[in-house]
C-alpha atoms as a PDB file:
ATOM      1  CA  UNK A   1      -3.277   2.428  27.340  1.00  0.00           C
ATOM      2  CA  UNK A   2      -5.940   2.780  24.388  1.00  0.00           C
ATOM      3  CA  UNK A   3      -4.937   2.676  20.451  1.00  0.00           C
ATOM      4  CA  UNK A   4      -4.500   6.185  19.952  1.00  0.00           C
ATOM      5  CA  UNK A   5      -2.008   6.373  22.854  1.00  0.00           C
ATOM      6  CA  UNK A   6      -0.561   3.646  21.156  1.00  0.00           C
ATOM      7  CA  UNK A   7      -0.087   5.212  18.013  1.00  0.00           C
ATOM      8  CA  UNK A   8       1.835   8.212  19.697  1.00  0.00           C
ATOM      9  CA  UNK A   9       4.082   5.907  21.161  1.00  0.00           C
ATOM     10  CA  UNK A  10       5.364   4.203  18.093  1.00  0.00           C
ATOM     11  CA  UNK A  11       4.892   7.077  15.979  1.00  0.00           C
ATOM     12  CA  UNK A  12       7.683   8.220  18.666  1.00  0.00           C
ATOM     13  CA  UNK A  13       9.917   5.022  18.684  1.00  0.00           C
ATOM     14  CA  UNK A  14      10.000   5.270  14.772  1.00  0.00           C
ATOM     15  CA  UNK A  15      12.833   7.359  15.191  1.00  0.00           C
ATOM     16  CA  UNK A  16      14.812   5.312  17.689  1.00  0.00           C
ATOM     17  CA  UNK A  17      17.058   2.132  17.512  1.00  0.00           C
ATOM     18  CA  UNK A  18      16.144  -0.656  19.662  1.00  0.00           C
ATOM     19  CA  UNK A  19      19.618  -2.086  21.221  1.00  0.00           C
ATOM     20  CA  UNK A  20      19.606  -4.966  23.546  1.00  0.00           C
ATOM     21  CA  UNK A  21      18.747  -3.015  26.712  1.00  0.00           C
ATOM     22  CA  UNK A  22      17.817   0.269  25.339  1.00  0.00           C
ATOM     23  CA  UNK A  23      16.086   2.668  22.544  1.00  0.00           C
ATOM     24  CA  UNK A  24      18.174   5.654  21.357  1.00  0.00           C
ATOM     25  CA  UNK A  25      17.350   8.139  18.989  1.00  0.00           C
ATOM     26  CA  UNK A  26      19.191   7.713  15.929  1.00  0.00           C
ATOM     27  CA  UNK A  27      19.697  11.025  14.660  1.00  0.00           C
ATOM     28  CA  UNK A  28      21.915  11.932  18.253  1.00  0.00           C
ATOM     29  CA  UNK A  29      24.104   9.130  17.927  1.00  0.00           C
ATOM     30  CA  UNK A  30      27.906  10.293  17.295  1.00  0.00           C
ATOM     31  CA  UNK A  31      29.521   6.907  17.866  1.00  0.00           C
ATOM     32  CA  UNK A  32      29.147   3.466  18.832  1.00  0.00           C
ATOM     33  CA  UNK A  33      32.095   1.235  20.029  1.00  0.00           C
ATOM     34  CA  UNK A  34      32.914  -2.171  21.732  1.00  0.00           C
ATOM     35  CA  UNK A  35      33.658  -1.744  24.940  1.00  0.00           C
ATOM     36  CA  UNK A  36      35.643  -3.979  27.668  1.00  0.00           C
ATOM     37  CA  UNK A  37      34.234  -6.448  29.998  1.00  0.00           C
ATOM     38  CA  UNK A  38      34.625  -6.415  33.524  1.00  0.00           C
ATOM     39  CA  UNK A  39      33.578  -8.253  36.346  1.00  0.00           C
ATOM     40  CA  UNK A  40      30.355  -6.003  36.815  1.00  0.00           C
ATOM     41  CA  UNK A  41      29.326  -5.589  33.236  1.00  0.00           C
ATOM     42  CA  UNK A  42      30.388  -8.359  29.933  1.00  0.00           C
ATOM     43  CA  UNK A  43      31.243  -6.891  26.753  1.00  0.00           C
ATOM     44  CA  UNK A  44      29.197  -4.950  24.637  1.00  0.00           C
ATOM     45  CA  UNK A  45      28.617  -1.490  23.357  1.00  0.00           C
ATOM     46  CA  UNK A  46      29.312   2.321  24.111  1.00  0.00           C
ATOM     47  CA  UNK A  47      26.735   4.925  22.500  1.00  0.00           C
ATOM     48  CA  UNK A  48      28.020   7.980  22.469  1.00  0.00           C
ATOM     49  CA  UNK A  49      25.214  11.006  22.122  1.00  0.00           C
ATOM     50  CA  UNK A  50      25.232  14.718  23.394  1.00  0.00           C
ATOM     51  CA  UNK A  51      24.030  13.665  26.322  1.00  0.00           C
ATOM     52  CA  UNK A  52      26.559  11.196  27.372  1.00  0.00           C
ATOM     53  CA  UNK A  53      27.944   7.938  26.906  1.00  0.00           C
ATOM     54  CA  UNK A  54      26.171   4.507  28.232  1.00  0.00           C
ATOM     55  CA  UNK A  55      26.982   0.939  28.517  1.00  0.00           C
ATOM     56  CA  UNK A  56      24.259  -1.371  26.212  1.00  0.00           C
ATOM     57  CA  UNK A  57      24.323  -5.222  26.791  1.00  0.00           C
ATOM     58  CA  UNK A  58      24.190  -5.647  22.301  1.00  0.00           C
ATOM     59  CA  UNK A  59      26.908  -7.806  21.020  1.00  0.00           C
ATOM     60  CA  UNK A  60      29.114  -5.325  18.924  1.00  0.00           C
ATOM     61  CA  UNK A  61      30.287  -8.147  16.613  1.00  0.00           C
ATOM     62  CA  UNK A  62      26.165  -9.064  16.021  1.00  0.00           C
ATOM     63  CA  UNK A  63      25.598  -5.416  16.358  1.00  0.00           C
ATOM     64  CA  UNK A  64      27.942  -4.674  13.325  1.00  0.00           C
ATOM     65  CA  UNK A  65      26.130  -7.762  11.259  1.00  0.00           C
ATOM     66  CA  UNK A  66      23.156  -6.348  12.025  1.00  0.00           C
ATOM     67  CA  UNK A  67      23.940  -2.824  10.118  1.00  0.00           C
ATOM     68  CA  UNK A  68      26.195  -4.354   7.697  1.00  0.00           C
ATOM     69  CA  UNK A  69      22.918  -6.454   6.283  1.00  0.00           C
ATOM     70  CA  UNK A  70      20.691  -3.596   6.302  1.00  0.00           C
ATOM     71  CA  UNK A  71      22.897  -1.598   4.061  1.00  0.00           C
ATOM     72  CA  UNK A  72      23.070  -4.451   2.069  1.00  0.00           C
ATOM     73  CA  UNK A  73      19.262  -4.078   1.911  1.00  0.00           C
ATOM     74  CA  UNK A  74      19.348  -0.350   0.817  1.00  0.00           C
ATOM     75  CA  UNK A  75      21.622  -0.935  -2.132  1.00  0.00           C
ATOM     76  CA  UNK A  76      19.050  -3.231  -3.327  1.00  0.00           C
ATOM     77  CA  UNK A  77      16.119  -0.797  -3.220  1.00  0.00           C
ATOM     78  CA  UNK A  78      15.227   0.507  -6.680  1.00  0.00           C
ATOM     79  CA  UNK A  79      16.085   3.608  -8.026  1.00  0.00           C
ATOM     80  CA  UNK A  80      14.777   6.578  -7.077  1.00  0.00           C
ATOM     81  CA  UNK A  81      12.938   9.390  -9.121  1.00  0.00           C
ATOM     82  CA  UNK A  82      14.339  12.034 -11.023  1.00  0.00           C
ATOM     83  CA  UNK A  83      15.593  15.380  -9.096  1.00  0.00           C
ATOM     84  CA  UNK A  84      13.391  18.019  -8.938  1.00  0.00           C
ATOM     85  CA  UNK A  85      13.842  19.896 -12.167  1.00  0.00           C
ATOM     86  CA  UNK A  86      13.537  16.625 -14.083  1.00  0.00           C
ATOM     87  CA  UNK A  87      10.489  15.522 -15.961  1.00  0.00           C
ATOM     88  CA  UNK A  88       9.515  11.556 -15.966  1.00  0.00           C
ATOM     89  CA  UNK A  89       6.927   9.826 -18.419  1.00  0.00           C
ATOM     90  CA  UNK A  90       6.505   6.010 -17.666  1.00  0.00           C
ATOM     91  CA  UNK A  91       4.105   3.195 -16.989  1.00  0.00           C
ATOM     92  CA  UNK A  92       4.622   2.127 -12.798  1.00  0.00           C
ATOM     93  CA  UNK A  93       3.133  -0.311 -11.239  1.00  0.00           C
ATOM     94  CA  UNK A  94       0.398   0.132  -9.059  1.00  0.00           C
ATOM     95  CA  UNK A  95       0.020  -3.273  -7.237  1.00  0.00           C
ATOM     96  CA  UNK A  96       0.722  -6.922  -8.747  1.00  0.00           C
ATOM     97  CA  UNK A  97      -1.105  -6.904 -12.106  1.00  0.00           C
ATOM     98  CA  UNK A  98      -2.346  -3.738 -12.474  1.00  0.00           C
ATOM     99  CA  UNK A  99      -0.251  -0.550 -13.793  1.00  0.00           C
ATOM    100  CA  UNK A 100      -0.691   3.219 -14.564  1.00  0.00           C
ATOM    101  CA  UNK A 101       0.197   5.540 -16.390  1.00  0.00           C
ATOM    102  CA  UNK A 102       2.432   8.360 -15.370  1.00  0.00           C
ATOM    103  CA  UNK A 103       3.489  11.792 -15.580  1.00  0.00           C
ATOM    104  CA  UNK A 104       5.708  13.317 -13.180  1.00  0.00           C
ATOM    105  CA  UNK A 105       6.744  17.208 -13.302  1.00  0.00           C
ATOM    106  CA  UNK A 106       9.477  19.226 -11.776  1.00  0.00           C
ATOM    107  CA  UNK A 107       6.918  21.500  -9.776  1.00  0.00           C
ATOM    108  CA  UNK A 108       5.550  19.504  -6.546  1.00  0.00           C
ATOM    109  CA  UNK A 109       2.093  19.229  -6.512  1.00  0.00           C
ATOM    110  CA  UNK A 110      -0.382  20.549  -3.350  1.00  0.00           C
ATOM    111  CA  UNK A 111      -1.275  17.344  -1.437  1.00  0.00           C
ATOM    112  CA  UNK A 112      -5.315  17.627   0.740  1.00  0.00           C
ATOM    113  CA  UNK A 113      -4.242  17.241   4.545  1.00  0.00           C
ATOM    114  CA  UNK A 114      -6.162  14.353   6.072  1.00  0.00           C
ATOM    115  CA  UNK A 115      -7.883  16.317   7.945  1.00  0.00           C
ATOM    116  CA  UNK A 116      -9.029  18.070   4.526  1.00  0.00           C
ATOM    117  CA  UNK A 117     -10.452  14.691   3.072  1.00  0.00           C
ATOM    118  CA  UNK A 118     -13.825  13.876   3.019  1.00  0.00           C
ATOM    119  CA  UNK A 119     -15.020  10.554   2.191  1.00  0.00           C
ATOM    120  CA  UNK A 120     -18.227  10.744  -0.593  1.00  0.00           C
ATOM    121  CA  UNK A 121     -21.080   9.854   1.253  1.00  0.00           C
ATOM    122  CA  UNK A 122     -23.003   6.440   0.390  1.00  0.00           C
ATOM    123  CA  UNK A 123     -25.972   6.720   1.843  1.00  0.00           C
ATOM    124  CA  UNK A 124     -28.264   4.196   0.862  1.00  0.00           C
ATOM    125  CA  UNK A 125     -32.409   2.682   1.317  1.00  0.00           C
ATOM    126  CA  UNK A 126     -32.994  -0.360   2.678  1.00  0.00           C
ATOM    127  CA  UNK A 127     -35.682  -2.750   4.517  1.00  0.00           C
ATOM    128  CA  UNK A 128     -35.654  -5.816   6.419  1.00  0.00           C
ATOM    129  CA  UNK A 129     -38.198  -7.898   7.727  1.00  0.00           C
ATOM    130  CA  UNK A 130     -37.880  -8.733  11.113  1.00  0.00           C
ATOM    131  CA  UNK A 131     -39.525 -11.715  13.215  1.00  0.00           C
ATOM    132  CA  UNK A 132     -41.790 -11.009  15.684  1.00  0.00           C
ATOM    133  CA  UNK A 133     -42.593 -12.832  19.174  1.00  0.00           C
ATOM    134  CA  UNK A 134     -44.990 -12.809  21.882  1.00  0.00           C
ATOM    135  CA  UNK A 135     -42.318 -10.474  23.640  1.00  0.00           C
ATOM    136  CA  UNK A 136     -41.745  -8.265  20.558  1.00  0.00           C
ATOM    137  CA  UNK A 137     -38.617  -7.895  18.590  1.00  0.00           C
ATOM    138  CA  UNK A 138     -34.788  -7.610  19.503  1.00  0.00           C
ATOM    139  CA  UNK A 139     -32.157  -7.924  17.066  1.00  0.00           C
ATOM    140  CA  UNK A 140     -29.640  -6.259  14.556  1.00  0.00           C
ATOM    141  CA  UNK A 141     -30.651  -4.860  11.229  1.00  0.00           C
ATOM    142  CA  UNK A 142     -27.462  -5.697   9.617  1.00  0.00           C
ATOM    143  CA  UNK A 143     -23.739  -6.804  10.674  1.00  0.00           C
ATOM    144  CA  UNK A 144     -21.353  -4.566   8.704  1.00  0.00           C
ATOM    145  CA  UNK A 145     -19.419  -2.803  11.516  1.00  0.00           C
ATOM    146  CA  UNK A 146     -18.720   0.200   8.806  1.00  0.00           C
ATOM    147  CA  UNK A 147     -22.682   0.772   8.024  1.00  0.00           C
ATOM    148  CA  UNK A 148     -24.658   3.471  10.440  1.00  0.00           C
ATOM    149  CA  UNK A 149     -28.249   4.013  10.895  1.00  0.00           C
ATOM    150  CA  UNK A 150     -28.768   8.090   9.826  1.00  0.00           C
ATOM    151  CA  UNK A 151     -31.604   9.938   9.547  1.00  0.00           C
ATOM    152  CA  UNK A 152     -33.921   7.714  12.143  1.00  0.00           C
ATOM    153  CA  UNK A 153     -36.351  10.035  11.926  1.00  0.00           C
ATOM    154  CA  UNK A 154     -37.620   8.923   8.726  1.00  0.00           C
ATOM    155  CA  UNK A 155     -37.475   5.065   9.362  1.00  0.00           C
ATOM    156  CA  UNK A 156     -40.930   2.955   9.694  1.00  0.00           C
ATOM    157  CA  UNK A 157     -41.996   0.038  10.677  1.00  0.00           C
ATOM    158  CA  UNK A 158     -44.824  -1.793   8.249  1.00  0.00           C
ATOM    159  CA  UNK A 159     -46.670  -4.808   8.000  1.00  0.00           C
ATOM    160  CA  UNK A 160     -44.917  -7.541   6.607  1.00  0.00           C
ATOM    161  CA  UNK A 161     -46.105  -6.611   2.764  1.00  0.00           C
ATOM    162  CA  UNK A 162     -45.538  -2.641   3.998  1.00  0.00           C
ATOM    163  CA  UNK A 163     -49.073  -1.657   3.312  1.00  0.00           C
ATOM    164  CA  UNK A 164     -49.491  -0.071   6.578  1.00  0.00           C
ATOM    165  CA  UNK A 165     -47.180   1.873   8.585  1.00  0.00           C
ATOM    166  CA  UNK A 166     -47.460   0.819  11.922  1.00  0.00           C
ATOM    167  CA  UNK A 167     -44.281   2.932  13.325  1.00  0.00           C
ATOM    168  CA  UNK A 168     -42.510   6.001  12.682  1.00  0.00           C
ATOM    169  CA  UNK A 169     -39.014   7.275  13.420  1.00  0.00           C
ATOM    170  CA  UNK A 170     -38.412  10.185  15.936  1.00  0.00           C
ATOM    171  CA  UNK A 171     -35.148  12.143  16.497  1.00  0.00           C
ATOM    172  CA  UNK A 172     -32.641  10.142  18.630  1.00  0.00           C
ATOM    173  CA  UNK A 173     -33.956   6.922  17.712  1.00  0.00           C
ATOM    174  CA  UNK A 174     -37.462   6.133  19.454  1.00  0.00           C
ATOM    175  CA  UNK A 175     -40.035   4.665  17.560  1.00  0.00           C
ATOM    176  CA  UNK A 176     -43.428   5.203  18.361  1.00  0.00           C
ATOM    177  CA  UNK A 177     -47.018   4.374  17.162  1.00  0.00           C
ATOM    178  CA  UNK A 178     -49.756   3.027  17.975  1.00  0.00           C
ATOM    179  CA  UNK A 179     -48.905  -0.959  18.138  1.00  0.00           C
ATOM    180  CA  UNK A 180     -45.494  -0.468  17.827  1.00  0.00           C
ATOM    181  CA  UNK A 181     -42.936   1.343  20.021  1.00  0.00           C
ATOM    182  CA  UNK A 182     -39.084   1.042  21.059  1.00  0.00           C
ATOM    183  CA  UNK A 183     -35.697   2.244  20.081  1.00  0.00           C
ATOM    184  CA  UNK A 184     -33.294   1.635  16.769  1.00  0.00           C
ATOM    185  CA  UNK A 185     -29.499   2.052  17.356  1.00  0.00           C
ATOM    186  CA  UNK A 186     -26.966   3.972  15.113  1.00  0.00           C
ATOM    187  CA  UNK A 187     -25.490   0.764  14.934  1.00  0.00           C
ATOM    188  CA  UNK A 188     -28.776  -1.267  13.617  1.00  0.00           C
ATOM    189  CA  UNK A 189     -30.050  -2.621  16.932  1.00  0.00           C
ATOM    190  CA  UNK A 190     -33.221  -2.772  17.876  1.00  0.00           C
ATOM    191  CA  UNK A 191     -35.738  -3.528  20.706  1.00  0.00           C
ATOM    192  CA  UNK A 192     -39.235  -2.915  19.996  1.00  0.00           C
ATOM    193  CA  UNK A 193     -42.633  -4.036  21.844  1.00  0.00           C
ATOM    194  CA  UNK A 194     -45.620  -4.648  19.490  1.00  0.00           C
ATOM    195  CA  UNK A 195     -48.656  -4.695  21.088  1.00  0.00           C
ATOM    196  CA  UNK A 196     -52.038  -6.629  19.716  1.00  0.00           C
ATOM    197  CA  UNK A 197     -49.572  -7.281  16.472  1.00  0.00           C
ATOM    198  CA  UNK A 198     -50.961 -10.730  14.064  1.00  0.00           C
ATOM    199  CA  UNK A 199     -48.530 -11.175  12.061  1.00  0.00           C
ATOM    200  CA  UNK A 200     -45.185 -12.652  12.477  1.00  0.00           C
ATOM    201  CA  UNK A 201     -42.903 -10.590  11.051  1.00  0.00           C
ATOM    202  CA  UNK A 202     -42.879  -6.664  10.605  1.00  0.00           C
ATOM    203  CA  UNK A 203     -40.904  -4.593   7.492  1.00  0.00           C
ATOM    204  CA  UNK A 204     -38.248  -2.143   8.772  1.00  0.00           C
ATOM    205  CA  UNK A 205     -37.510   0.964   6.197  1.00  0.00           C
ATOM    206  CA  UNK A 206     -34.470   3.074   6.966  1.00  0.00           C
ATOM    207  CA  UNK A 207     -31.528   4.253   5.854  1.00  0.00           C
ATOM    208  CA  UNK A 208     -27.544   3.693   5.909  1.00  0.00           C
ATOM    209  CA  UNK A 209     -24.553   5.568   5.450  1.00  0.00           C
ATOM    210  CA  UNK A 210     -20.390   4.325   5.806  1.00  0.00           C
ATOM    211  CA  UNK A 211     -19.960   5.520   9.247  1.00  0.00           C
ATOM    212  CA  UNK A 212     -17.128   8.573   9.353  1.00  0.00           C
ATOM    213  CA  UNK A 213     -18.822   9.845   5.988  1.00  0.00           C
ATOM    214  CA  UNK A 214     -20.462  13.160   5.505  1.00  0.00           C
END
């Protein structure tokens, strides 16, 4: 099961209690009530829903703890805002140490769907000089999982004090030229071959962007 089905699954167990031997959805409970033991089956709890009642192994006596603690919990939760139709104007905190200033009306205010976000794009220049061996060059540009190589096709590949291009981006991430040829990753790897190359080290021009930004 990957994350995302993951997700779905406890995005779908949010709504249901966890008992000792079962989940039930909260909102069709009716009752809950100690029942008997018998020889089969010790003492525990009937949940009563729409759809019948079943036997769960929970301790009612624990069970009744259990809720009797979280209400405890709720009564100690602050206060909440104003109904609708109110108007609030006060300082909240934000997180430990830092506070803002608020004003809260009576009319809601349109939230952006997530889908309707869009992160501002960060695209930025950069170069790194890479080492260079008899067999050529493999590596990683950089190591920040949230960086992405974008617009490869305007990358190069200089000598080591970028006087000379040696290399130039194409579409899909080849690099080509006429000592210098391989491939450069989305994700800053690379593999090149240099061929009758002097120097040690070669200069690597391209550019980054967050990845997921526009």
């Amino acid at each position: 099961m990957n994350s995302a089905d993951l997700i779905k699954l406890a995005r779908l167990f949010d709504k249901f209690i966890e008992l000792e031997s079962s989940f039930v959805k909260v909102d069709e409970i009716k009752a809950i009530r100690k029942s008997d033991s018998t020889d089969k089956d010790p003492a525990g709890i009937e949940v009563i829903t729409p759809h019948g009642t079943f036997m769960d192994d929970t301790d009612f006596d624990n069970f009744r703890t259990r809720i009797n603690d979280t209400l405890a919990l709720l009564k100690q939760e602050p206060e909440k805002l104003p109904a609708r139709g109110e108007a609030l104007s006060e300082t909240v905190a934000a997180s430990p140490g830092q506070t803002i200033s608020t004003s809260v009306d009576a009319a809601p205010q349109p939230q952006l769907e997530q889908a309707q976000r869009k992160v501002v794009p960060q695209k930025s220049s950069r170069q790194v000089t890479i080492s260079v061996g008899s067999q050529g060059a493999e590596g990683k540009l950089f190591d920040d999982p949230n960086l992405t190589v974008v617009d490869r096709e305007n990358l190069t590949i200089s000598t080591p004090n970028g006087d000379s291009v040696l290399a130039q981006g194409k579409d899909g991430g080849v690099v080509q030229g006429e000592k210098v040829s391989g491939f450069i990753y989305t994700n800053g790897k690379y593999k090149l071959i240099f061929k009758d190359y002097p120097h040690q080290s070669a200069l690597v021009s391209f550019t980054v962007n967050v990845r997921g930004a526009a």
